[in-house]
N, C-alpha and C. Protein backbone atom coordinates (compact mmCIF):
# COMPACT_ATOMS: atom_id res chain seq x y z
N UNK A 1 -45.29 -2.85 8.97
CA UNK A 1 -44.44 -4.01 9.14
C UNK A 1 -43.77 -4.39 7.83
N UNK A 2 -44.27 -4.46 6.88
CA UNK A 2 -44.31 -4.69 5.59
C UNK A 2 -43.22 -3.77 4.94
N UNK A 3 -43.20 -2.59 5.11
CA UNK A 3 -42.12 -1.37 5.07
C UNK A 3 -41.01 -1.64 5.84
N UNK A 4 -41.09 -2.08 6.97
CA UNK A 4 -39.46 -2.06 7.61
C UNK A 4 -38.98 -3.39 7.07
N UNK A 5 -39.97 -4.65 7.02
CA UNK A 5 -38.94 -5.36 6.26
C UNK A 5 -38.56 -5.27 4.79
N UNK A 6 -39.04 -4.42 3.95
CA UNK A 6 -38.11 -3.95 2.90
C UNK A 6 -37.43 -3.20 3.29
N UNK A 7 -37.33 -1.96 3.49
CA UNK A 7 -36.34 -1.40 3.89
C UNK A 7 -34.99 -1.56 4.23
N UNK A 8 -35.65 -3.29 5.55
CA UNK A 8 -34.35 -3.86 6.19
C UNK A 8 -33.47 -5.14 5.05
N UNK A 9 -34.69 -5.29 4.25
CA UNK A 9 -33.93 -6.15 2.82
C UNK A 9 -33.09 -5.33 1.98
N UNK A 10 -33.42 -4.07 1.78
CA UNK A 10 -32.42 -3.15 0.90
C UNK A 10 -31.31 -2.99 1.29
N UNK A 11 -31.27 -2.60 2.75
CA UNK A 11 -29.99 -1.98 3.62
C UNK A 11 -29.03 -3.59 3.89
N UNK A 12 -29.72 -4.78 3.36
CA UNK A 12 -28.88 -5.44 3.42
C UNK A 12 -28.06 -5.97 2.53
N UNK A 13 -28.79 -5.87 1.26
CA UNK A 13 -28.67 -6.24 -0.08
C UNK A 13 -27.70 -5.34 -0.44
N UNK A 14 -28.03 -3.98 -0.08
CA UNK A 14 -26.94 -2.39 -0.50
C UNK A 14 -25.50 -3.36 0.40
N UNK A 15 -25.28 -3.40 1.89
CA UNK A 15 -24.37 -4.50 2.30
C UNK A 15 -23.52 -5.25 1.37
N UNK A 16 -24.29 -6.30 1.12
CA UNK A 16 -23.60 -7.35 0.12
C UNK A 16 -23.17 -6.76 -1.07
N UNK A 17 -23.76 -6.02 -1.73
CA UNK A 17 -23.16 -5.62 -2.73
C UNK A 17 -21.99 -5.11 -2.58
N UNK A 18 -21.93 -3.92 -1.87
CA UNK A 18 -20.82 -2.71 -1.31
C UNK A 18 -19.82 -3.94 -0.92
N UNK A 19 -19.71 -4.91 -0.53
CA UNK A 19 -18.95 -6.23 0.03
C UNK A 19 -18.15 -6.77 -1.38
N UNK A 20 -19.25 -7.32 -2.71
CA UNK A 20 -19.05 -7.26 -3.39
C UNK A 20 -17.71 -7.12 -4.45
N UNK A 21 -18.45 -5.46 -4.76
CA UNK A 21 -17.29 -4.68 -5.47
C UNK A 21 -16.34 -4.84 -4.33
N UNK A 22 -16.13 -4.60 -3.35
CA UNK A 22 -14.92 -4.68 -2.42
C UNK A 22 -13.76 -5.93 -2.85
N UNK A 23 -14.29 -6.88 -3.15
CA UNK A 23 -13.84 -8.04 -2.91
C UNK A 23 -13.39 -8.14 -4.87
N UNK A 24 -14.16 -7.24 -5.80
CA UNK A 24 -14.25 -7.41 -6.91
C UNK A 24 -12.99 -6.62 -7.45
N UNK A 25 -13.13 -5.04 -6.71
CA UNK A 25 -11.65 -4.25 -7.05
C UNK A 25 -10.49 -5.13 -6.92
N UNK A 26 -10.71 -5.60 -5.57
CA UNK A 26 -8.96 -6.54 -5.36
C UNK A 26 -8.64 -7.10 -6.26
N UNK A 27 -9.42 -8.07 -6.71
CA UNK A 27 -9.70 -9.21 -7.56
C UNK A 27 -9.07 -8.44 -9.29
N UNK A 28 -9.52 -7.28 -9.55
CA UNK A 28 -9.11 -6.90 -11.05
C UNK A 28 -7.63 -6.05 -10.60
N UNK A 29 -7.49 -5.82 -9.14
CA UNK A 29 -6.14 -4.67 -9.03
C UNK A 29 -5.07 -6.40 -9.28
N UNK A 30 -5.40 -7.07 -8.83
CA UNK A 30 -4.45 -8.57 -8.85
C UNK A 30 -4.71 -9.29 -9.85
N UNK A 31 -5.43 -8.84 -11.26
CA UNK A 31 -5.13 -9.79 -11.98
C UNK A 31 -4.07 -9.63 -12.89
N UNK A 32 -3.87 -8.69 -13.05
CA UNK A 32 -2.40 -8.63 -13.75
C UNK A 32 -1.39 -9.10 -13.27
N UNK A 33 -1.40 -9.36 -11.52
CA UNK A 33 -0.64 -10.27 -11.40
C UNK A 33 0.71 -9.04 -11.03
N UNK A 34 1.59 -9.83 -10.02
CA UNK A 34 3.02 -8.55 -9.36
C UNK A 34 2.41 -7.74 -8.62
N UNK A 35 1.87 -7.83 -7.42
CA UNK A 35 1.19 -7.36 -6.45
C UNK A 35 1.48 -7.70 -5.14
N UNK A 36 1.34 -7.32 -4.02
CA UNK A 36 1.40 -7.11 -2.93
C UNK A 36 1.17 -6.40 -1.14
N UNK A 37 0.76 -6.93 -0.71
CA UNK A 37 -0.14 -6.41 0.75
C UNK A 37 1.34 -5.40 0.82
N UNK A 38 0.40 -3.72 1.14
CA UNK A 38 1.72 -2.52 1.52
C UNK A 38 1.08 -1.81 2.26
N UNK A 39 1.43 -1.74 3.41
CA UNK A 39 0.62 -0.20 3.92
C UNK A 39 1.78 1.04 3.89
N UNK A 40 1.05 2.26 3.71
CA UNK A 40 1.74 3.40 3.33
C UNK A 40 1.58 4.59 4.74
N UNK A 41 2.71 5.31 4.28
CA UNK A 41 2.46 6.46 5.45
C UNK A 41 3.16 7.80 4.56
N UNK A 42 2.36 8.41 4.38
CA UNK A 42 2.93 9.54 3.10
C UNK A 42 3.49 10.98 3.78
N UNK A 43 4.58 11.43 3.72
CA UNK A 43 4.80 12.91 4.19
C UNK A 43 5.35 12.93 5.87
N UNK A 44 6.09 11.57 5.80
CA UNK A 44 6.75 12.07 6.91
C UNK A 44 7.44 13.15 7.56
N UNK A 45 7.37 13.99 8.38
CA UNK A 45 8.15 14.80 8.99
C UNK A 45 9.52 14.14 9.81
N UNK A 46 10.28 15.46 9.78
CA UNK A 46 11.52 15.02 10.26
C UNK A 46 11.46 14.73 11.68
N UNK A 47 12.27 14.04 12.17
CA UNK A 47 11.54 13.46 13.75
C UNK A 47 10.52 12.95 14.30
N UNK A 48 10.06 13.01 13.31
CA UNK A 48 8.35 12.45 13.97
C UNK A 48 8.43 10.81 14.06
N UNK A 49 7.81 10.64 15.45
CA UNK A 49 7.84 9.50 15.92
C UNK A 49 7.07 8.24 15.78
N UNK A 50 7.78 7.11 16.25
CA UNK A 50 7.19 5.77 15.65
C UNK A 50 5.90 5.44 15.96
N UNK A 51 4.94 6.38 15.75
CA UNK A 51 3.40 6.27 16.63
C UNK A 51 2.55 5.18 15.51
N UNK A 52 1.56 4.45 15.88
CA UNK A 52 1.01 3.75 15.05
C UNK A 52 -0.08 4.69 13.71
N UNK A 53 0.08 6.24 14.15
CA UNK A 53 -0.87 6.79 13.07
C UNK A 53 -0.57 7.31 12.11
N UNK A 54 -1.17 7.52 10.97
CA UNK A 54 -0.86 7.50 9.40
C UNK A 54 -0.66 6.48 8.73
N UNK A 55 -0.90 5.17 9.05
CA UNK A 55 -0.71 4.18 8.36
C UNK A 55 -1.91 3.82 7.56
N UNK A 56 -1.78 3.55 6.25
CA UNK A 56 -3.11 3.19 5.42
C UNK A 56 -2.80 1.67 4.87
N UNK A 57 -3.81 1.10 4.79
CA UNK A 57 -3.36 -0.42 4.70
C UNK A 57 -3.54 -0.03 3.13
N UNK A 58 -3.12 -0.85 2.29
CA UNK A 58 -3.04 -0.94 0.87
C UNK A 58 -2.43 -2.20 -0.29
N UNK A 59 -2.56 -2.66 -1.01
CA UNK A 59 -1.88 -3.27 -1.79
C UNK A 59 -1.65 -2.30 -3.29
N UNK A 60 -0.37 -2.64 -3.44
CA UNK A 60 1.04 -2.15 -4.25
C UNK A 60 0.83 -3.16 -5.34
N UNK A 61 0.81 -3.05 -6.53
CA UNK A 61 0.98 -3.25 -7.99
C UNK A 61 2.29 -2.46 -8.66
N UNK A 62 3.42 -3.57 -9.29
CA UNK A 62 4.31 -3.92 -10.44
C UNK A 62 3.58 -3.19 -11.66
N UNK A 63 3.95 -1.97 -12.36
CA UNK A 63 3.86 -1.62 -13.39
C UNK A 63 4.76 -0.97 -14.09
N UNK A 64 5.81 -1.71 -14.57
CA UNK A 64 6.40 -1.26 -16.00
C UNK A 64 7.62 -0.88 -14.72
N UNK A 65 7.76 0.77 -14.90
CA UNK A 65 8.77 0.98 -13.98
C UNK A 65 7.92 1.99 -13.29
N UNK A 66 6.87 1.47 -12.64
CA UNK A 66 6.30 2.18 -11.84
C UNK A 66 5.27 0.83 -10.29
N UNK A 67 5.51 1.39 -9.14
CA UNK A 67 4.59 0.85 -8.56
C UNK A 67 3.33 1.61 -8.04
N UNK A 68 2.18 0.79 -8.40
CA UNK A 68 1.16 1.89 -8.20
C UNK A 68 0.29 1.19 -6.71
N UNK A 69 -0.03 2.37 -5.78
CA UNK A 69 -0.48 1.40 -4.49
C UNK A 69 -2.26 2.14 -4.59
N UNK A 70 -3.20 0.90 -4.35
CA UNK A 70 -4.50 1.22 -4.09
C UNK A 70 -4.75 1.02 -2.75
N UNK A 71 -5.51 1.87 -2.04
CA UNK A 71 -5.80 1.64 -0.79
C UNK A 71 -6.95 0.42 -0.70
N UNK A 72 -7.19 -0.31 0.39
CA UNK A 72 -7.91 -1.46 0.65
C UNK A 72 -9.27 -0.99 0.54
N UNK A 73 -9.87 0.20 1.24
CA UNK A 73 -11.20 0.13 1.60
C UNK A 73 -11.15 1.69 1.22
N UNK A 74 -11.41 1.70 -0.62
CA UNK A 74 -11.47 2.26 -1.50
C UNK A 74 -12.50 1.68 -2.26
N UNK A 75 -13.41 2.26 -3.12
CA UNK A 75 -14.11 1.60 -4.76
C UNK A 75 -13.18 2.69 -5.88
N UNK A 76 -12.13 3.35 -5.71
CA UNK A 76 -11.58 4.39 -6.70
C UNK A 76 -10.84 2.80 -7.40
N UNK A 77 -10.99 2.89 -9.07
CA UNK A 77 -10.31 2.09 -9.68
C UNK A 77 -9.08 2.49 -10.08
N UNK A 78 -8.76 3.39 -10.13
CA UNK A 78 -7.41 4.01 -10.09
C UNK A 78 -6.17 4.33 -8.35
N UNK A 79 -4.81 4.04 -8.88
CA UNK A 79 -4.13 4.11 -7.40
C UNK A 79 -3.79 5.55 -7.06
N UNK A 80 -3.81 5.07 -5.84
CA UNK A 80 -3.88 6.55 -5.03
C UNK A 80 -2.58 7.06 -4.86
N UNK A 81 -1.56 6.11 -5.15
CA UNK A 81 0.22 7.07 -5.26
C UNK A 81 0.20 6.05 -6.49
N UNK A 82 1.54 6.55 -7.18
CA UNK A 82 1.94 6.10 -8.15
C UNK A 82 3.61 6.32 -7.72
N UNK A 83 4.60 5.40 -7.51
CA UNK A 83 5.73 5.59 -7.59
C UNK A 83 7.00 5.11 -8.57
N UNK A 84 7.57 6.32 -8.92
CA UNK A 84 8.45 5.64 -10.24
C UNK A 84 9.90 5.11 -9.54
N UNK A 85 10.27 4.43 -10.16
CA UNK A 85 11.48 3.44 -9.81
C UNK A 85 12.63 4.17 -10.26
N UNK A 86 13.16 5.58 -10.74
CA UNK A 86 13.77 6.37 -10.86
C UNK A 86 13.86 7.46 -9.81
N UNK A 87 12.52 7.37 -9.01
CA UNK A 87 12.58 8.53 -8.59
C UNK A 87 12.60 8.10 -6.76
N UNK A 88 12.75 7.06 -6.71
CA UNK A 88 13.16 6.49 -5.24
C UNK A 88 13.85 6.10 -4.62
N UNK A 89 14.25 6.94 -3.71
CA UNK A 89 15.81 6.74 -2.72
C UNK A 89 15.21 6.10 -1.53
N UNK A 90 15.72 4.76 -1.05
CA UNK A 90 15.43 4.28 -0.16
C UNK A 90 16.74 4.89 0.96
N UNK A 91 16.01 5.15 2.06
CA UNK A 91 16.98 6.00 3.56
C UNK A 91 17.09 4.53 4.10
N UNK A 92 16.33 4.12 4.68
CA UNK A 92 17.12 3.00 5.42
C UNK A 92 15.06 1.95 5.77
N UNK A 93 15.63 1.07 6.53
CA UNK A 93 14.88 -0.29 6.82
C UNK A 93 14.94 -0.23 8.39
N UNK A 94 13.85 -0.78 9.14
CA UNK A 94 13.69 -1.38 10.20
C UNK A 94 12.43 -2.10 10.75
N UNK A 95 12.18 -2.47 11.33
CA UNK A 95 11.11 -3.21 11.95
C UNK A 95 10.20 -2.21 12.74
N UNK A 96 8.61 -2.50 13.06
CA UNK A 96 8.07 -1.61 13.53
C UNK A 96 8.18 -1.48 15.35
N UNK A 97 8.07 -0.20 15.45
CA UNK A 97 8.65 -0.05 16.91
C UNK A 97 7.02 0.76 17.90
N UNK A 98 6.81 0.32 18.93
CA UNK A 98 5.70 0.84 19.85
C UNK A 98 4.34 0.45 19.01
N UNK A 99 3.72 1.79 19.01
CA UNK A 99 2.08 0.95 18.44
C UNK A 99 1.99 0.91 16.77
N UNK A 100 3.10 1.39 15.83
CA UNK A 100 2.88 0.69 14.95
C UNK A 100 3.36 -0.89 14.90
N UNK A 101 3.41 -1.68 15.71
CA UNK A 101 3.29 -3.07 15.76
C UNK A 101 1.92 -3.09 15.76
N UNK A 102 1.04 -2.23 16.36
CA UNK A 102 -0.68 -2.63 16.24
C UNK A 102 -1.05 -2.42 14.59
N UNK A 103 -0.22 -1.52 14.41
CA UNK A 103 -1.23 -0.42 12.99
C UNK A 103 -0.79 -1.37 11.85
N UNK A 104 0.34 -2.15 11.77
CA UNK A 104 1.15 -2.93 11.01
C UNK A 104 0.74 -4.76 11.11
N UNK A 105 1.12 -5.31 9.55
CA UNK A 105 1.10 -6.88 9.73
C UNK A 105 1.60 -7.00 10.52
N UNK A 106 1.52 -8.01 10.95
CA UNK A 106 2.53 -8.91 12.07
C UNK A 106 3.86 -9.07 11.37
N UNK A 107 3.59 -9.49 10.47
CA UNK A 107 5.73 -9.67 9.73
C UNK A 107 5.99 -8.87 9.16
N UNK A 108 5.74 -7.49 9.15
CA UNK A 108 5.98 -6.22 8.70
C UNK A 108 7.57 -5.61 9.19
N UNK A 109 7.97 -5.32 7.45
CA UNK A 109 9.34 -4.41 7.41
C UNK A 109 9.29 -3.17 6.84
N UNK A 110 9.35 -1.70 8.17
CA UNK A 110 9.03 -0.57 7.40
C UNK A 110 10.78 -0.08 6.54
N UNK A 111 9.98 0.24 5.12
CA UNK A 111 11.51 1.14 4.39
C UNK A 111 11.12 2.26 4.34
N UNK A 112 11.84 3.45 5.22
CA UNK A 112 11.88 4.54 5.08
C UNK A 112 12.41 4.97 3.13
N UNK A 113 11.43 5.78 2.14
CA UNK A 113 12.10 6.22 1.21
C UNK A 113 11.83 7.50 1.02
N UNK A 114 12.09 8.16 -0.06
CA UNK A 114 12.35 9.55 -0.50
C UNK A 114 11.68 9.45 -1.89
N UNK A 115 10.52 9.54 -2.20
CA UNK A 115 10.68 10.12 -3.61
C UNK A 115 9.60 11.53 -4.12
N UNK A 116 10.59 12.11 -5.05
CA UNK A 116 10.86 13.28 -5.04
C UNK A 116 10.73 14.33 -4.31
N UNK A 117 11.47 14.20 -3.24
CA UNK A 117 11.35 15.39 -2.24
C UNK A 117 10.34 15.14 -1.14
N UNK A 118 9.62 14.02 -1.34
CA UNK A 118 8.69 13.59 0.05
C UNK A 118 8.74 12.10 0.40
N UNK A 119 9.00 12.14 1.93
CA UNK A 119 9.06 11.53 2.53
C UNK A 119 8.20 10.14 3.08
N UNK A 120 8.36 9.41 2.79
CA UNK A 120 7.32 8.67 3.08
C UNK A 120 7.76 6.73 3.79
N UNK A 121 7.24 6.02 4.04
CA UNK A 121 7.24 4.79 5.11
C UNK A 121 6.14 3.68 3.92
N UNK A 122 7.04 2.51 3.63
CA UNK A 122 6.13 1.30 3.03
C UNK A 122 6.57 0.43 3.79
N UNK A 123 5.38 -0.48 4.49
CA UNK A 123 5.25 -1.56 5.45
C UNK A 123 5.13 -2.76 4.88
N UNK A 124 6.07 -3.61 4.51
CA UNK A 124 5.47 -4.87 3.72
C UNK A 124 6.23 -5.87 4.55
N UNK A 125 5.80 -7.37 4.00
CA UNK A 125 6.73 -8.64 4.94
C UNK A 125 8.05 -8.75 4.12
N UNK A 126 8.17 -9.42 4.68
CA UNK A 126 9.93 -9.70 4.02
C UNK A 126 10.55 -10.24 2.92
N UNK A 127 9.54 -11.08 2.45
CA UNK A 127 9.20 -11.47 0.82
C UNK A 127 9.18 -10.22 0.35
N UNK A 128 8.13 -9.58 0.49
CA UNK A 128 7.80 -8.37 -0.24
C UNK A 128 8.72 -7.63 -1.18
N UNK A 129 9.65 -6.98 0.52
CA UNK A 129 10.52 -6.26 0.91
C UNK A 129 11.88 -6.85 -0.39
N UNK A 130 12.10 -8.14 -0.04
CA UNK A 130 12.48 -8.81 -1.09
C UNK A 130 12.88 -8.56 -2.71
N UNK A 131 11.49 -9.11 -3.02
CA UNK A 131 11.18 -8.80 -4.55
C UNK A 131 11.34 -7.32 -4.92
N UNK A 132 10.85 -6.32 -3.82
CA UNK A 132 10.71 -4.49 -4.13
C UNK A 132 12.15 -4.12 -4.57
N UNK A 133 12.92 -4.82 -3.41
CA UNK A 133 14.65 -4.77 -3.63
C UNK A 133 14.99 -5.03 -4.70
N UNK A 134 14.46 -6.07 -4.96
CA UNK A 134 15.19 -6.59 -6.53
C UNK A 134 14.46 -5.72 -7.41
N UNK A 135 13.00 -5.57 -7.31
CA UNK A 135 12.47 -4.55 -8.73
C UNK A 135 13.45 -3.16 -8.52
N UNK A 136 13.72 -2.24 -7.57
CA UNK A 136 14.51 -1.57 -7.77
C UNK A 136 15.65 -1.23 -7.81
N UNK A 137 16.42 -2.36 -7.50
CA UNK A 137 18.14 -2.99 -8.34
C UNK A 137 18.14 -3.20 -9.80
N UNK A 138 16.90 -3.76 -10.44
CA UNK A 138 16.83 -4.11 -11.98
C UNK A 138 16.98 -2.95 -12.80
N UNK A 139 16.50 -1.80 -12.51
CA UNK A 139 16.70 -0.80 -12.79
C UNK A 139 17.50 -0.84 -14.46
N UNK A 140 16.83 -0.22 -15.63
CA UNK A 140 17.44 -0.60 -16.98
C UNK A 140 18.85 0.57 -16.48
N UNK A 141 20.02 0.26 -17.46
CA UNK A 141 21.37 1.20 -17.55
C UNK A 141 20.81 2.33 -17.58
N UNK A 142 21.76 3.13 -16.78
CA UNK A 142 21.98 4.49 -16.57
C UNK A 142 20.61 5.01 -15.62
N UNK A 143 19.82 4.72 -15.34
CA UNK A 143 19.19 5.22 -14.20
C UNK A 143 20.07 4.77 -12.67
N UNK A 144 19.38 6.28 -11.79
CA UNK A 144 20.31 5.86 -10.63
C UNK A 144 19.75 5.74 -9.93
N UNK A 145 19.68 4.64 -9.26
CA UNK A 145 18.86 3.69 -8.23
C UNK A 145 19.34 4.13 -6.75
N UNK A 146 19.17 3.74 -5.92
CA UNK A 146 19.81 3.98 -4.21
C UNK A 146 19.17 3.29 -3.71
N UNK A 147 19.74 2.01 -2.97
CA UNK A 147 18.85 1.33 -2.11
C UNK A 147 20.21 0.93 -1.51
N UNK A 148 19.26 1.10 -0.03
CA UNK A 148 20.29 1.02 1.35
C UNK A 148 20.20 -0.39 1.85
């Protein structure tokens, strides 16, 4: 008896902790502050349809001229794409269509972009979407930007 309730104290304690750091990564990916809820969909194919799968929920970090996105339900302290603000052609914008309305926020705007040669989908709200616009309009002289 004595054994399962340690046992069942560890496996809960291991819990809270693992909860923890969860709550602790966010907390140091946002203190620098220029951040934002993004979910990603990496390597789109051509035609492939508006299905709700491949979507990874994530928040997106402002760095320098780079945005770097960590996935949510990660402990890696480092981001899992890194995108440079030179190297991104935005194709176009729309709203989510069929079951990515499930896989997506509720005020979610997907921008189809391009960078370097792969294809990929960022889901953010319209603020977001917003500010991303403007970080990649700011763009210092002579880099060439594209946003649709």
């Amino acid at each position: 008896m004595f054994l399962a309730l340690l046992v069942s104290g560890c496996v809960v304690a291991l819990v809270v902790v693992g909860l923890f750091v969860f709550g602790l990564r966010r907390r140091l990916i946002q203190r620098s502050g220029g951040t934002f809820d993004c979910s990603l969909r990496w390597n789109i194919r051509e035609g492939q349809d508006a299905s709700g799968k491949g979507w990874v929920y994530g928040v997106a970090r402002y760095s320098g001229d780079r945005v770097e996105w960590f996935r949510i339900f990660s402990y890696a302290p480092r981001p899992r794409r890194v995108l440079e603000r030179s190297a991104i052609e935005v194709l176009a914008r729309r709203t989510p269509e069929g079951e990515e309305e499930l896989a997506l926020l509720s005020d979610a705007v997907v921008l189809a972009c391009l960078h370097r040669g792969t294809r990929l989908e960022l889901a953010m709200s319209e603020d977001a979407l917003t500010g991303f616009l403007a970080w990649l309009e700011a763009a210092p002289p002579g880099q060439r930007v594209n946003v649709a």
